[in-house]
Protein backbone atom coordinates (compact mmCIF):
# COMPACT_ATOMS: atom_id res chain seq x y z
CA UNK A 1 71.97 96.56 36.09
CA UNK A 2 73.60 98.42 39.10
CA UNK A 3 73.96 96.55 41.72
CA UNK A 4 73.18 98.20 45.20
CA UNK A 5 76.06 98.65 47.33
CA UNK A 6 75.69 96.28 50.82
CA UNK A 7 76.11 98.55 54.30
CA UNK A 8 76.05 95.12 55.92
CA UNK A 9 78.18 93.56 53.84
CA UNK A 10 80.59 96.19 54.64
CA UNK A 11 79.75 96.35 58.15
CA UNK A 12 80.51 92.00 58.45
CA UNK A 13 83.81 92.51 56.69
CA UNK A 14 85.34 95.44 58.55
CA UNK A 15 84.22 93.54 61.84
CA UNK A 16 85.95 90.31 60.80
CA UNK A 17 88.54 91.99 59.72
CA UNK A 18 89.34 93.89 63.06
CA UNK A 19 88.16 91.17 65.22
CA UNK A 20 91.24 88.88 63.18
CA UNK A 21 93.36 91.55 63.39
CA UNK A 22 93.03 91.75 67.60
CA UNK A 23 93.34 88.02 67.60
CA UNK A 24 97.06 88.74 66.07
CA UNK A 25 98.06 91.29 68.27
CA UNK A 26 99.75 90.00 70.96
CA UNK A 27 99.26 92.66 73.04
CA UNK A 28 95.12 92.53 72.91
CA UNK A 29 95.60 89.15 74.00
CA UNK A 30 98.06 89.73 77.02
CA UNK A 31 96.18 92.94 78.41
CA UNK A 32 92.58 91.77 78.05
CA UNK A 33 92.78 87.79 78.99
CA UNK A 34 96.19 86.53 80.13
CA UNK A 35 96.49 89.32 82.65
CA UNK A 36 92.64 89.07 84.44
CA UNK A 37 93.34 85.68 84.25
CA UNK A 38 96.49 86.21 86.29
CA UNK A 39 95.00 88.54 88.52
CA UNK A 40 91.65 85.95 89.07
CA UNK A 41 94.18 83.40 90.06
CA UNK A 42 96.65 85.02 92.39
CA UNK A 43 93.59 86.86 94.38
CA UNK A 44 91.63 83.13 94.53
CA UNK A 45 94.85 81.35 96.33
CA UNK A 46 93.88 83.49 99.10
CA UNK A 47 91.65 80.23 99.41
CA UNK A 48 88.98 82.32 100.96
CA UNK A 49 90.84 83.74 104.11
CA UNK A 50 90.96 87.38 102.88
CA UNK A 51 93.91 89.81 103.76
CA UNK A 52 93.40 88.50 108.01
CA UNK A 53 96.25 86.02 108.18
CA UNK A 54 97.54 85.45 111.77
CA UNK A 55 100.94 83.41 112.59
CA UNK A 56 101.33 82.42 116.05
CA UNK A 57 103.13 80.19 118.13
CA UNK A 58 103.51 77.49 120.75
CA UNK A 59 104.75 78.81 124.08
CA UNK A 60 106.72 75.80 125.87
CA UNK A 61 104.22 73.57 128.36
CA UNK A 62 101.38 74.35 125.91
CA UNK A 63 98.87 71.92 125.66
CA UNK A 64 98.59 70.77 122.18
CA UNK A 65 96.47 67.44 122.90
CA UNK A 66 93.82 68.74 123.72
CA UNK A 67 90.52 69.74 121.32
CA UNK A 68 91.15 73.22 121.95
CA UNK A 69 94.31 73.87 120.94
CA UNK A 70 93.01 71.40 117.90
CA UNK A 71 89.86 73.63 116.70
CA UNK A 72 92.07 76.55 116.61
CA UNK A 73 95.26 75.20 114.73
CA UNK A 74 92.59 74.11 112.38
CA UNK A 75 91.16 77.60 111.11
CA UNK A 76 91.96 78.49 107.79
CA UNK A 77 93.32 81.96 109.39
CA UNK A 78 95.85 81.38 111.54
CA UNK A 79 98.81 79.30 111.12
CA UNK A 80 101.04 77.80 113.98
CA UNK A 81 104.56 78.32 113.70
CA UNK A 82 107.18 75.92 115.55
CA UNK A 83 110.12 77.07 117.09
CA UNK A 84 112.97 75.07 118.89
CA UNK A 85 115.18 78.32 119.58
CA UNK A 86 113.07 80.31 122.27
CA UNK A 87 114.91 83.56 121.70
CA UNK A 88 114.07 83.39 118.20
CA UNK A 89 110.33 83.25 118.71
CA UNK A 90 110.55 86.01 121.28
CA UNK A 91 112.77 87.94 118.58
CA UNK A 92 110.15 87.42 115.64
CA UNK A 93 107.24 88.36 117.97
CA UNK A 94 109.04 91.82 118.56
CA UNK A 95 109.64 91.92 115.14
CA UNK A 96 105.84 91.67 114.17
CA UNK A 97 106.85 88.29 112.41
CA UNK A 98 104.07 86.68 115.01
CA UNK A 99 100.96 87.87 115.88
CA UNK A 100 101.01 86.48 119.42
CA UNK A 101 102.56 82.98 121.32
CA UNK A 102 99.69 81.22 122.90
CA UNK A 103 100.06 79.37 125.86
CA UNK A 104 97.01 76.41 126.78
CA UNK A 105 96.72 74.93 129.77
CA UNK A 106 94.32 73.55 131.94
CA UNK A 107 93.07 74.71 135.21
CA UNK A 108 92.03 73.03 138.19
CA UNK A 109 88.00 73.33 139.45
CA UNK A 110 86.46 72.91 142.30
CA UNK A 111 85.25 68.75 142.64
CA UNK A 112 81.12 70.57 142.71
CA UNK A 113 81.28 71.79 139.64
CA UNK A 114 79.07 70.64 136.67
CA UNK A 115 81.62 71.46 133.82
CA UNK A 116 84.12 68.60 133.34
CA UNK A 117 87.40 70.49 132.42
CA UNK A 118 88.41 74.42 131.87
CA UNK A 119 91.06 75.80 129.85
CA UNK A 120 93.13 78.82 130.24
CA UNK A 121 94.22 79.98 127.05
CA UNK A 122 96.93 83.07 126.94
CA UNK A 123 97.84 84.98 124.39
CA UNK A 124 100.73 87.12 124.40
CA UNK A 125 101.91 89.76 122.06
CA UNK A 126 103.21 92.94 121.18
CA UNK A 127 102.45 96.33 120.33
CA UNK A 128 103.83 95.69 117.11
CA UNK A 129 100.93 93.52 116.37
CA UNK A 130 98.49 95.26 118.61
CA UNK A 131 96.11 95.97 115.74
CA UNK A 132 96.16 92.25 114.70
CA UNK A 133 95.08 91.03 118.16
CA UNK A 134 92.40 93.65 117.85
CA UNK A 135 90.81 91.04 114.91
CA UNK A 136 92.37 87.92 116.34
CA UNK A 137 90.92 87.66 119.67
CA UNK A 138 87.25 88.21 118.57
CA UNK A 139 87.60 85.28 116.47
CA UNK A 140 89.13 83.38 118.95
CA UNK A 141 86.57 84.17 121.10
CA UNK A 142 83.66 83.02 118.78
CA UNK A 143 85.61 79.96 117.82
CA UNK A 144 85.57 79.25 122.14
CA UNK A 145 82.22 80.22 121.99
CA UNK A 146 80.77 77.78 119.40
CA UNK A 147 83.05 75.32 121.22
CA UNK A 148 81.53 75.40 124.67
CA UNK A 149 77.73 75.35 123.45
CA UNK A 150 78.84 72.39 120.89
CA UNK A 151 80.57 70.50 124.19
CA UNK A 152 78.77 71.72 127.15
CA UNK A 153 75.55 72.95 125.93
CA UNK A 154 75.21 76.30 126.49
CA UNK A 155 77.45 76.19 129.25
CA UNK A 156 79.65 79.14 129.18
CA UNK A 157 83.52 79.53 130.87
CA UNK A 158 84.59 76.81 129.15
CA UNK A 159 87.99 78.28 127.56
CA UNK A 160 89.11 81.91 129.25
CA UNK A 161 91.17 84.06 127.15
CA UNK A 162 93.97 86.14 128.50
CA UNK A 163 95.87 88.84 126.86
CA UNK A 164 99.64 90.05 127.18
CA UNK A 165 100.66 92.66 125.51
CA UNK A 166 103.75 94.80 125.89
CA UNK A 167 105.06 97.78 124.27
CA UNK A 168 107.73 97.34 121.66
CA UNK A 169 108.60 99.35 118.61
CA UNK A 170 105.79 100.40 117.05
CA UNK A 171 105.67 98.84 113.43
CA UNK A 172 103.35 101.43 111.77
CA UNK A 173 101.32 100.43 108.22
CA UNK A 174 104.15 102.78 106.34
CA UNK A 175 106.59 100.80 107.64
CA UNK A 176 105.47 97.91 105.19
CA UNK A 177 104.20 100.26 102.45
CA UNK A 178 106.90 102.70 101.34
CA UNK A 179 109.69 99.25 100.94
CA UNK A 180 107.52 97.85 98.38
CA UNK A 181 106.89 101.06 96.99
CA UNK A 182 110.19 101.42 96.43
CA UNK A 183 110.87 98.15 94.94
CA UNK A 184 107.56 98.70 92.66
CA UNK A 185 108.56 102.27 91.61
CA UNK A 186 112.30 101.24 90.90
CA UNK A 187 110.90 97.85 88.62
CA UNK A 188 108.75 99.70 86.49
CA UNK A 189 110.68 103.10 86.14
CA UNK A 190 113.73 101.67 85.50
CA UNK A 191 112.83 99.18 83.10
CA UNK A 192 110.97 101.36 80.60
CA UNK A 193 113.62 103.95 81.26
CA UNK A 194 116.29 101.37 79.91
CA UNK A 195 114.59 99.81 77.26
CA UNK A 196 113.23 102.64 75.52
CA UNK A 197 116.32 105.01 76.27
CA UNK A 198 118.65 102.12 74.79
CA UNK A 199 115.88 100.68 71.42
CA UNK A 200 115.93 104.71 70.39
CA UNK A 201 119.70 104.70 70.07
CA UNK A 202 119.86 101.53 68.56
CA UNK A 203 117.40 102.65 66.24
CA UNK A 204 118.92 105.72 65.21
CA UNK A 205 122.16 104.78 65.25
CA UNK A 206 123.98 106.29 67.88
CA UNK A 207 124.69 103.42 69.33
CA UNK A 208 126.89 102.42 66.11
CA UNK A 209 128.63 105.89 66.18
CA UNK A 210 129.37 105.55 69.85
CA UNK A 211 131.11 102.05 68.91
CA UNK A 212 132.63 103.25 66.06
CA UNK A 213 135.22 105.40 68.67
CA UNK A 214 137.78 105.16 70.41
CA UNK A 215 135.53 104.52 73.94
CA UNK A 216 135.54 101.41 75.28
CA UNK A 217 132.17 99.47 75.09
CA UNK A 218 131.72 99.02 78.45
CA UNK A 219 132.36 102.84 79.09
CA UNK A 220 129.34 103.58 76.54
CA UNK A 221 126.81 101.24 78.42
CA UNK A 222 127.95 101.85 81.60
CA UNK A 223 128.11 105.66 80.85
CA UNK A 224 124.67 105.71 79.63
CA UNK A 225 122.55 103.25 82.08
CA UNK A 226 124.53 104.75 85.35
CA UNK A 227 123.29 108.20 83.93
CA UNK A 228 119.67 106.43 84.43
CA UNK A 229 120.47 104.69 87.76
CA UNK A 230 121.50 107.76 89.28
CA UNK A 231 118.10 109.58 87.98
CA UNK A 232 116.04 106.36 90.01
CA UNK A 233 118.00 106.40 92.83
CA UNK A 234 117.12 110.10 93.47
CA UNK A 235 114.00 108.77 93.52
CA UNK A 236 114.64 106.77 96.30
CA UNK A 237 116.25 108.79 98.38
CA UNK A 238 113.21 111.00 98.00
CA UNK A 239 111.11 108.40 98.99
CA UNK A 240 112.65 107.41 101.91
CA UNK A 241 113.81 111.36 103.15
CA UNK A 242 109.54 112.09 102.83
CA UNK A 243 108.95 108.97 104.31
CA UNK A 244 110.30 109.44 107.58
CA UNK A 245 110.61 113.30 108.05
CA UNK A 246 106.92 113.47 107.19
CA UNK A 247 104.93 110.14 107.00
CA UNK A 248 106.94 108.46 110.40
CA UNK A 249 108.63 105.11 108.65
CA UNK A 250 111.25 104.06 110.47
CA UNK A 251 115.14 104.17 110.34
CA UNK A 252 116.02 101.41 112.86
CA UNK A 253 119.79 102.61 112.93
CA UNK A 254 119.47 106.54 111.60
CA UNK A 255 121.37 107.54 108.55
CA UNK A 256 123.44 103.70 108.93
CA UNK A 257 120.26 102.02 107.82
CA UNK A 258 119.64 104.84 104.96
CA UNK A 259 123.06 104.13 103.62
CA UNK A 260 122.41 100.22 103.91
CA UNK A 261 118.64 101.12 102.35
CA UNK A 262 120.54 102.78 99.28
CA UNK A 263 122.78 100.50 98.97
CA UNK A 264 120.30 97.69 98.48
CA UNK A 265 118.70 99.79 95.87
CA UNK A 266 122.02 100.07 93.64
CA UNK A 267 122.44 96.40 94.01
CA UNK A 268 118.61 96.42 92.72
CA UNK A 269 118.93 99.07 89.90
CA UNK A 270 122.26 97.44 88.53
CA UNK A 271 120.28 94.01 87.90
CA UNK A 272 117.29 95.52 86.46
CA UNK A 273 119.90 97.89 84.28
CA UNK A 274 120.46 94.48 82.73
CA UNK A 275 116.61 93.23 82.22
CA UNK A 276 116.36 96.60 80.62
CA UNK A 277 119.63 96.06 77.97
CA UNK A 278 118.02 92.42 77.21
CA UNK A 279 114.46 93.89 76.29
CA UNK A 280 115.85 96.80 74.01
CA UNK A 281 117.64 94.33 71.88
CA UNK A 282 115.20 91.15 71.50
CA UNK A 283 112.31 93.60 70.48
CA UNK A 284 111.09 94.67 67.00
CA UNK A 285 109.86 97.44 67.70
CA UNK A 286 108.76 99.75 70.40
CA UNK A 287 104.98 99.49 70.57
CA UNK A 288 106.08 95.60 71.74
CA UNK A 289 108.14 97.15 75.12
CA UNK A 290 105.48 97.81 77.26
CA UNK A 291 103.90 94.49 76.81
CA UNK A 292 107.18 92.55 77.55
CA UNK A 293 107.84 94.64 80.71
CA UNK A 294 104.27 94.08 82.13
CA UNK A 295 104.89 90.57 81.76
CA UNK A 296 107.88 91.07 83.16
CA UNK A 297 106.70 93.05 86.08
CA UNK A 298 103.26 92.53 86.89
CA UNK A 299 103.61 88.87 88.63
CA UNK A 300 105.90 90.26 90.44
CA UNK A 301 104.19 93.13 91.81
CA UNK A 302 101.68 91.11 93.14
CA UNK A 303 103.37 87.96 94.27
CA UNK A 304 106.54 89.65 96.02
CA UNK A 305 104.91 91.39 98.84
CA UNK A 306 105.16 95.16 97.19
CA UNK A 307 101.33 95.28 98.48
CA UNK A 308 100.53 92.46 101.21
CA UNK A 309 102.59 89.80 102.71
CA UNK A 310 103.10 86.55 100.84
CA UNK A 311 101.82 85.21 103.55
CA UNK A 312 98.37 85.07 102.57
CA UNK A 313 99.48 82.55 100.05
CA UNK A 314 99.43 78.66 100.05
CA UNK A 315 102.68 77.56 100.71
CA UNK A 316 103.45 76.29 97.38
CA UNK A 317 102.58 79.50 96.22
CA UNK A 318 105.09 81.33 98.58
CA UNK A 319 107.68 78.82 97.72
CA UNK A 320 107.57 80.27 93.73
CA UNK A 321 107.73 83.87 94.97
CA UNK A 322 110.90 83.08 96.41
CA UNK A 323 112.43 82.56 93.19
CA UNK A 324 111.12 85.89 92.31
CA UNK A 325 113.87 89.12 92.67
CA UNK A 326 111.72 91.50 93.98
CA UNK A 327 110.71 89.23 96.81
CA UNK A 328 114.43 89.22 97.97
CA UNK A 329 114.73 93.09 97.75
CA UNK A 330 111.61 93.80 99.28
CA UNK A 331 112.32 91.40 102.64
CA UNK A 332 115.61 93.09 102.94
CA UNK A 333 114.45 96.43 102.71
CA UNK A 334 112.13 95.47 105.23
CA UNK A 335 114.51 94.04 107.90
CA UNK A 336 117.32 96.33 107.23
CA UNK A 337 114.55 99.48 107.84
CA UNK A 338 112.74 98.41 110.92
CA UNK A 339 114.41 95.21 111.73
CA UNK A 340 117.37 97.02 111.83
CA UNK A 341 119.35 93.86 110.80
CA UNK A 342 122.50 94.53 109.05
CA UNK A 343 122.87 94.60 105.35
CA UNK A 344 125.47 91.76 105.37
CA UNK A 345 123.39 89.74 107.31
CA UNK A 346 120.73 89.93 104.54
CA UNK A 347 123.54 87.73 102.53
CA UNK A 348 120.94 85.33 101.45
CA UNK A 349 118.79 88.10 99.92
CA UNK A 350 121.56 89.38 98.42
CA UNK A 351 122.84 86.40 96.78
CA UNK A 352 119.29 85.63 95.28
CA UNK A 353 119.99 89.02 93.57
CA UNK A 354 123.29 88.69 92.57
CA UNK A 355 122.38 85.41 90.97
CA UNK A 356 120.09 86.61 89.15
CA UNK A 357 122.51 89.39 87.89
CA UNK A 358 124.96 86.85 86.96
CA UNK A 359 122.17 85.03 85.09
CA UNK A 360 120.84 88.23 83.16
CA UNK A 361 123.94 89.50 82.41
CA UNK A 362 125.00 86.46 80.86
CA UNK A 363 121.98 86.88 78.34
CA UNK A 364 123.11 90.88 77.98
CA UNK A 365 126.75 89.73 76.52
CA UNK A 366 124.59 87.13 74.07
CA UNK A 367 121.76 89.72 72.94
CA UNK A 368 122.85 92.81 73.31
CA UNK A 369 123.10 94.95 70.01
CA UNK A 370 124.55 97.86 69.03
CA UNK A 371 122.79 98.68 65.82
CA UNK A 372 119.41 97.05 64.10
């Protein structure tokens, strides 16, 4: 007797059989749960405060004792900064580091009036922050607001707001944008260029030939990844040429603060060179490179400021994308382009990176292969 043939037999076994197989593949697993689940948890330490994140500061004779100065220090988007070094704070507010220094104090009233206290509270700022304190006073205001009918009972002049705001360099949205562009153009570009460029000539030998001659081994590698380094940093200087000629970013110092902007980038490229050299040799095979570099790349992209300031984060949160390198090149680009603070007084930028060249190269001279 013939036995019919099963379509849903079939149909169970080729779906177990592919749903097993996804299950192995590393990459499935990475791309459709690790990574949401990444992107779920960096987005929800924003602990519900959104992108509007305002840092100000005491202003010296501030009132801090009173409930005022309390209720606002208290809202989950602003944070006070404290500063003993006065010049500092004035240099970080024209640096668009603060959105404002407020100043409370109380003022005196007449003996007939009904309300029992009033508060002056001044807020002064910049231009470079102008379109902050076009969000943060509103608020500010309904926080006063709630205040006064809470204390006083729908008895209004409670807390008077003042602004100050003077003109300054104008820090323009680009100005944040096309640094972390860089950075995140430079991380991903350079890394497949690397790995891929230096798995294919593992694969196929040339690598072996090359070491087979007379050239020094640090000639080949150098020879080769430089001829990449060079192709990214045209990039760069594409980037930045369009970016101010056309788009307005800012060159604090003129072509000084290109040079220093470059610079930075070799410094950059030369440590990623190495990430590169370490991926084409620990991987089996090149379908398994794009995973590794996503891994590689993605926290970083979103927890080192390429898109929106660190700031939003909690501060443990900031504290771990400190360790991260494209944190460190991104804040340098950023102070060396519109701060226009010197590239050697980045040092501490700097030396994040060159630690972490140190570290990585150290695992190059360990992994590296020249053949399979």
């Amino acid at each position: 007797m013939i036995q019919k043939y099963s379509q849903l037999t079939a149909f169970k076994a080729i779906t177990k059989a592919s749903f097993i197989a996804n299950l192995k593949n590393p990459q499935s697993l990475v791309f459709s749960l690790i990574f949401p689940l990444v992107f779920v948890f960096i987005f929800g330490a924003f602990n519900g405060r959104g992108l509007n994140h305002f840092t100000l500061a005491n202003a010296s004779g501030s009132d801090t004792s009173n409930i005022i100065y309390k209720v606002i220090s208290e809202q989950p988007f602003i944070k006070i900064k404290y500063y003993q070094d006065t010049s500092l704070m004035r240099q970080d507010l024209e640096r668009g580091k603060l959105t404002g220094i407020i100043q409370l104090k109380t003022v005196a009233i007449p003996d007939d009036t009904l309300l029992p206290q009033h508060y002056e509270l001044q807020v002064q700022s910049t231009s470079a922050s102008a379109s902050e304190m076009g969000q943060l006073v509103p608020l500010l205001e309904n926080i006063t607001d709630k205040l006064e009918k809470k204390m006083e009972g729908n008895k209004p002049n409670l807390v008077t707001i003042r602004q100050d705001i003077y003109n300054v360099r104008e820090y323009k949205q680009i100005d944040f944008v096309l640094p972390g562009q860089i950075g995140f153009s430079l991380l991903f570009s350079t890394l497949f260029g690397i790995a891929f460029t230096f798995f294919n000539l593992r694969e196929q030998l040339v690598l072996k030939r090359f070491y087979a001659t007379p050239v020094n081994r640090m000639n080949i590698l150098i020879g080769i990844g430089f001829s990449r380094i060079f192709f990214q940093l045209i990039n760069v200087l594409v980037l930045i040429i369009v970016g101010h000629f056309f788009i307005g970013f800012t060159l604090a110092h003129g072509f000084i603060t290109f040079i220093e902007m470059v610079s930075l980038s070799i410094l950059f490229l030369f440590l990623l060179m190495g990430i590169g050299l370490i991926l084409s040799s620990i991987v089996k095979n090149d379908t398994m490179i794009p995973l590794y570099i996503n891994i590689i790349s993605l926290p970083q992209m979103l927890l080192s400021g390429t898109f929106f300031s660190v700031s939003v984060f909690p501060e443990w949160l900031q504290n771990a994308c400190k360790i991260l390198p494209l944190t460190h090149f991104n804040m340098a680009m950023r102070k060396i382009s519109f701060e226009g603070v010197s590239i050697l007084d980045c040092w501490q930028h700097i030396g994040v990176l060159a630690l972490w060249s140190l570290l990585v190269y150290a695992i190059v001279w360990k992994v590296f292969k020249w053949d399979k």
